[in-house]
N, C-alpha and C. Protein backbone atom coordinates (compact mmCIF):
# COMPACT_ATOMS: atom_id res chain seq x y z
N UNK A 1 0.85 -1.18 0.00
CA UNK A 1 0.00 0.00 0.00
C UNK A 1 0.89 1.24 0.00
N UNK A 2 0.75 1.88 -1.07
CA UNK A 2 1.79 3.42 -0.74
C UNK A 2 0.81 4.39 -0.74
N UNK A 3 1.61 5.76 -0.32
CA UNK A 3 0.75 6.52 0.33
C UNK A 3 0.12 7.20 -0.56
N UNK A 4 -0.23 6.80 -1.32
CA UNK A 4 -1.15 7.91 -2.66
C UNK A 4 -2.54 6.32 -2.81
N UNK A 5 -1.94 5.60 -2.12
CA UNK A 5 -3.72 4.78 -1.95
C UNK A 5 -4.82 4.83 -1.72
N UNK A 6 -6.00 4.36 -2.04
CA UNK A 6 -7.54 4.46 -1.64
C UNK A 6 -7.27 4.27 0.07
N UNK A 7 -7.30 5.12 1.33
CA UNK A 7 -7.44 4.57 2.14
C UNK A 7 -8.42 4.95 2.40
N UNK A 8 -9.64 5.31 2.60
CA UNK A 8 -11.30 5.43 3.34
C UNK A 8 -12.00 6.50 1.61
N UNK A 9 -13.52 6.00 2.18
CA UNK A 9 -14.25 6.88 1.72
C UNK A 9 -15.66 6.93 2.31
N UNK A 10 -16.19 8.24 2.48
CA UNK A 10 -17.73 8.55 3.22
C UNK A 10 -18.60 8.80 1.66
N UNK A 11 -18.92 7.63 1.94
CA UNK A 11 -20.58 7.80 0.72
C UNK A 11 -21.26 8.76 1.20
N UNK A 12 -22.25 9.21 0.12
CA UNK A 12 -23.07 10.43 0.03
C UNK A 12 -24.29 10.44 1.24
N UNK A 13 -24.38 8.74 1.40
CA UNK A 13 -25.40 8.65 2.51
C UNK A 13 -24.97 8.49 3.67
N UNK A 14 -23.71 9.14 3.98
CA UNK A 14 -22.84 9.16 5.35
C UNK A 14 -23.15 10.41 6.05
N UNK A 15 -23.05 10.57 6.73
CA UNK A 15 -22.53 11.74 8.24
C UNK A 15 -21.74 11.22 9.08
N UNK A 16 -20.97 11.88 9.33
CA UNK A 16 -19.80 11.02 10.17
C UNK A 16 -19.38 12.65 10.99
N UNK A 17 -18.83 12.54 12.50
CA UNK A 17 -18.45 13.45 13.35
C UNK A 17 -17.42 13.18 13.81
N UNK A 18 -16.23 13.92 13.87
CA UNK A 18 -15.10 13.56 14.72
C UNK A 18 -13.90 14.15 14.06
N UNK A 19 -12.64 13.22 14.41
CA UNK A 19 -11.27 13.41 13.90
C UNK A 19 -11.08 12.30 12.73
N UNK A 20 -10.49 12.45 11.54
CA UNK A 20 -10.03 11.76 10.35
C UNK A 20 -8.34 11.58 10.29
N UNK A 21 -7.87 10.73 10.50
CA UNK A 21 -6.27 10.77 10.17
C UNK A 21 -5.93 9.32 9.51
N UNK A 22 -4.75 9.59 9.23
CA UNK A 22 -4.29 8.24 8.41
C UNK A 22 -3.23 8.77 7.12
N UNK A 23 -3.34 7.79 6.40
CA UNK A 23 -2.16 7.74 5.33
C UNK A 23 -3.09 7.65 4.23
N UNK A 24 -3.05 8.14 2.79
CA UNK A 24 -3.44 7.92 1.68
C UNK A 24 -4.24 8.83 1.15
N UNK A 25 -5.76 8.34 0.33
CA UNK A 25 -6.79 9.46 0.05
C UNK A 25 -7.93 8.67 0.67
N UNK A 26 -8.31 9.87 0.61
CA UNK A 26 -9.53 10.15 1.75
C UNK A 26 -10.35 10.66 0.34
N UNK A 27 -11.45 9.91 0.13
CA UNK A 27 -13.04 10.84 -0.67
C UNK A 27 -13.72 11.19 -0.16
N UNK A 28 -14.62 12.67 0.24
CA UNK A 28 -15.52 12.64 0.85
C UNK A 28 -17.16 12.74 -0.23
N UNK A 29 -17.80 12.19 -0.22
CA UNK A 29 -19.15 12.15 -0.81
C UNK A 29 -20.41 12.72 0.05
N UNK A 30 -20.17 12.30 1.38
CA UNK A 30 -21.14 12.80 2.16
C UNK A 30 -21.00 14.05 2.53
N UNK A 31 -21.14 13.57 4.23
CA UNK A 31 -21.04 14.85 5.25
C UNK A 31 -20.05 14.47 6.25
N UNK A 32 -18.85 15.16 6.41
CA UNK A 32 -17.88 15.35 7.51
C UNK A 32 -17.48 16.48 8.56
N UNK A 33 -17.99 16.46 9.76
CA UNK A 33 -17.51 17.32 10.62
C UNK A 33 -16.63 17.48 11.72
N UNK A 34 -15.71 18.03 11.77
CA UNK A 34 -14.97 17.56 12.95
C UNK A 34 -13.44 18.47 12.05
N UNK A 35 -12.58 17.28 12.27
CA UNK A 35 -11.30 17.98 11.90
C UNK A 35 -10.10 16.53 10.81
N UNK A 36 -9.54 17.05 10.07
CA UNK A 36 -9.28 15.83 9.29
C UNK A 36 -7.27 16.16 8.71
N UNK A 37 -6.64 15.10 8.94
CA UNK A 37 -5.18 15.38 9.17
C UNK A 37 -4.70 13.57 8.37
N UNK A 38 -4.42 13.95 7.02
CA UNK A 38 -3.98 12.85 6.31
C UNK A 38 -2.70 13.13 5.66
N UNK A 39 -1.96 12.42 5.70
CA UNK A 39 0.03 12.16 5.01
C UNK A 39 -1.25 11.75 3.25
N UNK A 40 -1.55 12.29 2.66
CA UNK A 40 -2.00 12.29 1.36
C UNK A 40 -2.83 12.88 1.04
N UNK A 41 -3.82 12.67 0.00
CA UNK A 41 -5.25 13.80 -0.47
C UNK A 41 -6.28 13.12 0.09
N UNK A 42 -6.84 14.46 0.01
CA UNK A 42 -8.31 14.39 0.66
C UNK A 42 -8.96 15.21 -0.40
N UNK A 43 -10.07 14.58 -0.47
CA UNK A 43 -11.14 14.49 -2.41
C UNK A 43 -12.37 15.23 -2.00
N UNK A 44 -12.80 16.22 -1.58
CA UNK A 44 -14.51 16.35 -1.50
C UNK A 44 -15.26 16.16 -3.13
N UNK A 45 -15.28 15.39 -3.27
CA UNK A 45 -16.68 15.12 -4.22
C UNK A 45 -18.16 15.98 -4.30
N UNK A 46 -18.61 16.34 -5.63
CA UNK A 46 -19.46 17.33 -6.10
C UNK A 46 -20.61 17.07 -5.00
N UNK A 47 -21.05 15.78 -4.11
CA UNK A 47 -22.13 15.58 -3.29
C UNK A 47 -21.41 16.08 -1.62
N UNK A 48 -19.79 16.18 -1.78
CA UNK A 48 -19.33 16.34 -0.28
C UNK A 48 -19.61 17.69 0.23
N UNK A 49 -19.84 17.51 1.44
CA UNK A 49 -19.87 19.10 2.75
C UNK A 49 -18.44 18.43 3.68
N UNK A 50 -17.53 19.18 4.11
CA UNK A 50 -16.60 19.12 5.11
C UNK A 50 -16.98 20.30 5.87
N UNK A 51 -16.97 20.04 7.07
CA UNK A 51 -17.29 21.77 7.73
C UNK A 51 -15.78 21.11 9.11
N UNK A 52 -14.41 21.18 8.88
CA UNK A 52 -13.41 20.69 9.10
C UNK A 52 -12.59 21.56 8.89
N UNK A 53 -11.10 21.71 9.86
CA UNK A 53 -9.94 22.16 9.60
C UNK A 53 -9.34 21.10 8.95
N UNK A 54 -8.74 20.97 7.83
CA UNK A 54 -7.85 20.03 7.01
C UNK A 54 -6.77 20.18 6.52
N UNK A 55 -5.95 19.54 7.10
CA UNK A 55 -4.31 19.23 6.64
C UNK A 55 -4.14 18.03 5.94
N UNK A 56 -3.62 18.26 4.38
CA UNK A 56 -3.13 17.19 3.61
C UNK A 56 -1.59 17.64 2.75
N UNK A 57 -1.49 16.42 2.31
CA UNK A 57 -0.40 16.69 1.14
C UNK A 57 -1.29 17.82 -0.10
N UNK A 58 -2.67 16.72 -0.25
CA UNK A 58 -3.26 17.32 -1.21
C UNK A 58 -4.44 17.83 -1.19
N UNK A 59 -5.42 18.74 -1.32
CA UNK A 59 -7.23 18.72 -0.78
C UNK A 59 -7.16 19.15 -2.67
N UNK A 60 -8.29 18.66 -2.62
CA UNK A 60 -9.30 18.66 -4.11
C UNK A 60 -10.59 18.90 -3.59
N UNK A 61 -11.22 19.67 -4.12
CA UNK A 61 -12.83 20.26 -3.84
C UNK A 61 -13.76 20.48 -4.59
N UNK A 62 -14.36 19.50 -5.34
CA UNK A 62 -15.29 19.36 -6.04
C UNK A 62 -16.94 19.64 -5.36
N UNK A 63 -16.85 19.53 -4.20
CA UNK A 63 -18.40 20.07 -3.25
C UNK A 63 -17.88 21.19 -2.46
N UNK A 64 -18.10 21.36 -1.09
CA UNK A 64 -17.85 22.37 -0.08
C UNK A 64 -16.90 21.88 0.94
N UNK A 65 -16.55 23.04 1.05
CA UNK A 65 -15.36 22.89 2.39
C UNK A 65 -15.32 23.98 3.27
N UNK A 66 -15.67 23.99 4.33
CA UNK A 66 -15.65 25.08 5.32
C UNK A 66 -14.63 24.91 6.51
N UNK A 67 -13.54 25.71 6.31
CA UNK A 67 -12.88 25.33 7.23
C UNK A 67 -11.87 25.41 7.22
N UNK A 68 -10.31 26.00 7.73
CA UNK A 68 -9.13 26.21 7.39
C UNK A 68 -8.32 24.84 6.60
N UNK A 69 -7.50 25.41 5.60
CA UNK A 69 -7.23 24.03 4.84
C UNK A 69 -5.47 24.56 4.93
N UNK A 70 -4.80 23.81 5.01
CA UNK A 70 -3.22 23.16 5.50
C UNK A 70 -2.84 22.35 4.22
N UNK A 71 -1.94 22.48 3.59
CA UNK A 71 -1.90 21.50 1.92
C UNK A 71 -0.23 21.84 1.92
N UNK A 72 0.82 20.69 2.14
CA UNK A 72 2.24 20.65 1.91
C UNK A 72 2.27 20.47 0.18
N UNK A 73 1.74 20.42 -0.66
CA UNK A 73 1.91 20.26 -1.53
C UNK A 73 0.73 21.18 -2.58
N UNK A 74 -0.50 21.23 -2.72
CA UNK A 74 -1.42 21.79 -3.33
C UNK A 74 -2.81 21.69 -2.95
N UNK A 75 -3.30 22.86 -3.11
CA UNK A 75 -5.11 22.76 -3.09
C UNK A 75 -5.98 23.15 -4.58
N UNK A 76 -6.71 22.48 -5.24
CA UNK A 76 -7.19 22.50 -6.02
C UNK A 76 -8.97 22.42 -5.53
N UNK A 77 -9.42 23.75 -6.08
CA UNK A 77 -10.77 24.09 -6.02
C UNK A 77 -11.46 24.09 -7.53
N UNK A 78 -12.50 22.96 -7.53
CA UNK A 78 -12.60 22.27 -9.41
C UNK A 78 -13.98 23.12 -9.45
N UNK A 79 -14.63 23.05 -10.74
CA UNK A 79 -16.06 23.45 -11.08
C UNK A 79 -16.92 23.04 -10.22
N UNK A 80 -17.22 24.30 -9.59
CA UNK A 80 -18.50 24.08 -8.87
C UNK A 80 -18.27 23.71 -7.41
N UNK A 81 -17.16 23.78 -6.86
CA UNK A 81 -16.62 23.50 -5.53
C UNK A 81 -16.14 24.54 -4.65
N UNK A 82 -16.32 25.21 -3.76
CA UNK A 82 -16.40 26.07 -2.91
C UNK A 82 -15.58 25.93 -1.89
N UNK A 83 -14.47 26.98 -1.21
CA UNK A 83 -13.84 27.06 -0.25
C UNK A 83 -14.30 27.92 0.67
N UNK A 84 -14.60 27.62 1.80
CA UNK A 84 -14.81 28.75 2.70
C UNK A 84 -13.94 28.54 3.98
N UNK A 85 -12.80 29.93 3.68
CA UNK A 85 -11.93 29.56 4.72
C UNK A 85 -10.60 30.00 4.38
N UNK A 86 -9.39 29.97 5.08
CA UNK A 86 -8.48 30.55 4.42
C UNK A 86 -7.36 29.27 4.12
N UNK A 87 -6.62 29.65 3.03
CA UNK A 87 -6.13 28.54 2.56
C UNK A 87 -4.12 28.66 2.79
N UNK A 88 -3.49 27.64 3.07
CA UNK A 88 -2.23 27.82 3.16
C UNK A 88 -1.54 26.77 2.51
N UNK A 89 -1.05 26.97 1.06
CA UNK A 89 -0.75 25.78 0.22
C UNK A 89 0.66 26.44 -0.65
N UNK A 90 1.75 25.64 -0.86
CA UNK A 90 2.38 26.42 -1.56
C UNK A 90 1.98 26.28 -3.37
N UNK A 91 1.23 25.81 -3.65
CA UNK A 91 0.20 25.56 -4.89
C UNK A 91 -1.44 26.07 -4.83
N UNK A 92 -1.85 26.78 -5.53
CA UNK A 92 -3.26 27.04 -5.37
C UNK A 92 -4.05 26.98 -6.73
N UNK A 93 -5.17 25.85 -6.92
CA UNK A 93 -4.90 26.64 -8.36
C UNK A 93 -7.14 26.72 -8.13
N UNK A 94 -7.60 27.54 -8.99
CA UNK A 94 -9.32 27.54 -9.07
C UNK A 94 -9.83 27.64 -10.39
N UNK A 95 -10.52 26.29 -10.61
CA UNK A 95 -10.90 25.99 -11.54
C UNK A 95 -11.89 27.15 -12.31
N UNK A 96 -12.08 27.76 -13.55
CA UNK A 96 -13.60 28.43 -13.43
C UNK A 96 -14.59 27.89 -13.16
N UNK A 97 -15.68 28.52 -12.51
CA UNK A 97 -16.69 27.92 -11.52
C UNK A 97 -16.48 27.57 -10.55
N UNK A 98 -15.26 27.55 -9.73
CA UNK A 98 -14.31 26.94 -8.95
C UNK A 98 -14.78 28.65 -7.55
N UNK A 99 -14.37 28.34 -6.44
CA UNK A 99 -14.73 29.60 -5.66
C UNK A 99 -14.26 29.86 -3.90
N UNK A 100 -13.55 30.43 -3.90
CA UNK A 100 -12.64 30.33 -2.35
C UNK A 100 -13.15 31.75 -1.77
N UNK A 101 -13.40 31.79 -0.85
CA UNK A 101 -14.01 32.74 -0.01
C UNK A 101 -13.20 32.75 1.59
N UNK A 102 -11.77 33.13 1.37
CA UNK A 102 -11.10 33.33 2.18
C UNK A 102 -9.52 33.54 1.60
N UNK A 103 -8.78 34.07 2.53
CA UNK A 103 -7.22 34.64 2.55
C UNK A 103 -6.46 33.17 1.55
N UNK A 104 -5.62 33.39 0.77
CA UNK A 104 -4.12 32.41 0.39
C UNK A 104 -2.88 33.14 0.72
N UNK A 105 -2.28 31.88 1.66
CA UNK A 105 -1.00 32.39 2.23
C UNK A 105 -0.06 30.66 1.09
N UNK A 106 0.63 31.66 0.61
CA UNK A 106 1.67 30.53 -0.27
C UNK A 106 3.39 31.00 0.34
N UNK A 107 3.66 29.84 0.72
CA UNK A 107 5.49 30.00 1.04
C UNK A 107 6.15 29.57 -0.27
N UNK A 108 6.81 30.38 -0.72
CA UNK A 108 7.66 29.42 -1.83
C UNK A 108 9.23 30.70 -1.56
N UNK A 109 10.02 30.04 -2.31
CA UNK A 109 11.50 30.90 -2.50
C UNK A 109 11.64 31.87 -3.69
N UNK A 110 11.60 33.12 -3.69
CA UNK A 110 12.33 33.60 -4.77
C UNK A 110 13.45 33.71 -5.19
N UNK A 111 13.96 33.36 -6.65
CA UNK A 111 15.30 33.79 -7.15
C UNK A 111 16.34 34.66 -6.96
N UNK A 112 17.47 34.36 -6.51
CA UNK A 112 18.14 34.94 -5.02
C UNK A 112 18.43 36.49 -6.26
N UNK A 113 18.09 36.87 -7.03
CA UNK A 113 17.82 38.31 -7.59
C UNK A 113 16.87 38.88 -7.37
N UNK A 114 15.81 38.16 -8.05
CA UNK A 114 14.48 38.91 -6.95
C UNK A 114 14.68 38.73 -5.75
N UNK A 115 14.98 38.35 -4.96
CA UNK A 115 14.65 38.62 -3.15
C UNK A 115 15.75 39.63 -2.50
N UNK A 116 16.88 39.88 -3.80
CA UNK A 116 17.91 40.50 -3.42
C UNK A 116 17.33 42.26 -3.85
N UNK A 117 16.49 42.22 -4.65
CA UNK A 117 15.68 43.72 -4.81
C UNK A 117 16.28 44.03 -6.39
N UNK A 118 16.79 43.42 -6.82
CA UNK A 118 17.66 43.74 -7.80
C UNK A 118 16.77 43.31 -9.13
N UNK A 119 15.73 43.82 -9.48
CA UNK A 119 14.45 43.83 -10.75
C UNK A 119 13.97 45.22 -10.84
């Protein structure tokens, strides 16, 4: 099993409350509340609600997400998927139709000329 595996998914006819952690991807289809902390992606699907703080490698948001999102690698907000919340990813990207309704804080390095003032 490596860590970019199917590890869980909440069908559309789920509600589930609590903490989410683990290794791999995570789909959400249903309803998740609570708080969710995975070493891989986490999927909301066009039927998912997260109302969650979430830390992943990766979040994808095809339904709703309410809730501060944490991404070591990227957050992708697709058609028709909604962020509410502020986002901290050094990747951001929003699909059209795509819609974030909060702050992006991105860390990355600039080219030791640009950071030196010298442009």
């Amino acid at each position: 099993m490596t860590s970019r595996s199917k590890a869980g998914y909440i069908g559309a006819n789920l509600v589930i409350h609590g903490r989410l952690s683990g290794r791999g991807e995570i789909t959400v289809d249903g309803r998740f509340e609570g708080d969710v902390a995975v070493e891989g992606t986490v999927k909301v699907g066009t039927t998912g609600v997260v109302l969650a703080a979430v830390e992943a490698e990766v979040v994808e948001v095809a339904g709703h997400l309410k809730g501060r999102v944490t991404s070591t690698d990227e957050v992708m907000v697709r058609d028709g998927g909604t962020i509410d919340g502020d986002v901290h990813a050094p990747r951001v990207s929003i699909d059209d139709g795509g819609v974030l309704h909060g702050g992006i804080q991105m860390d990355f390095d600039l080219p030791d000329a640009l950071s030196e003032g010298d442009f």
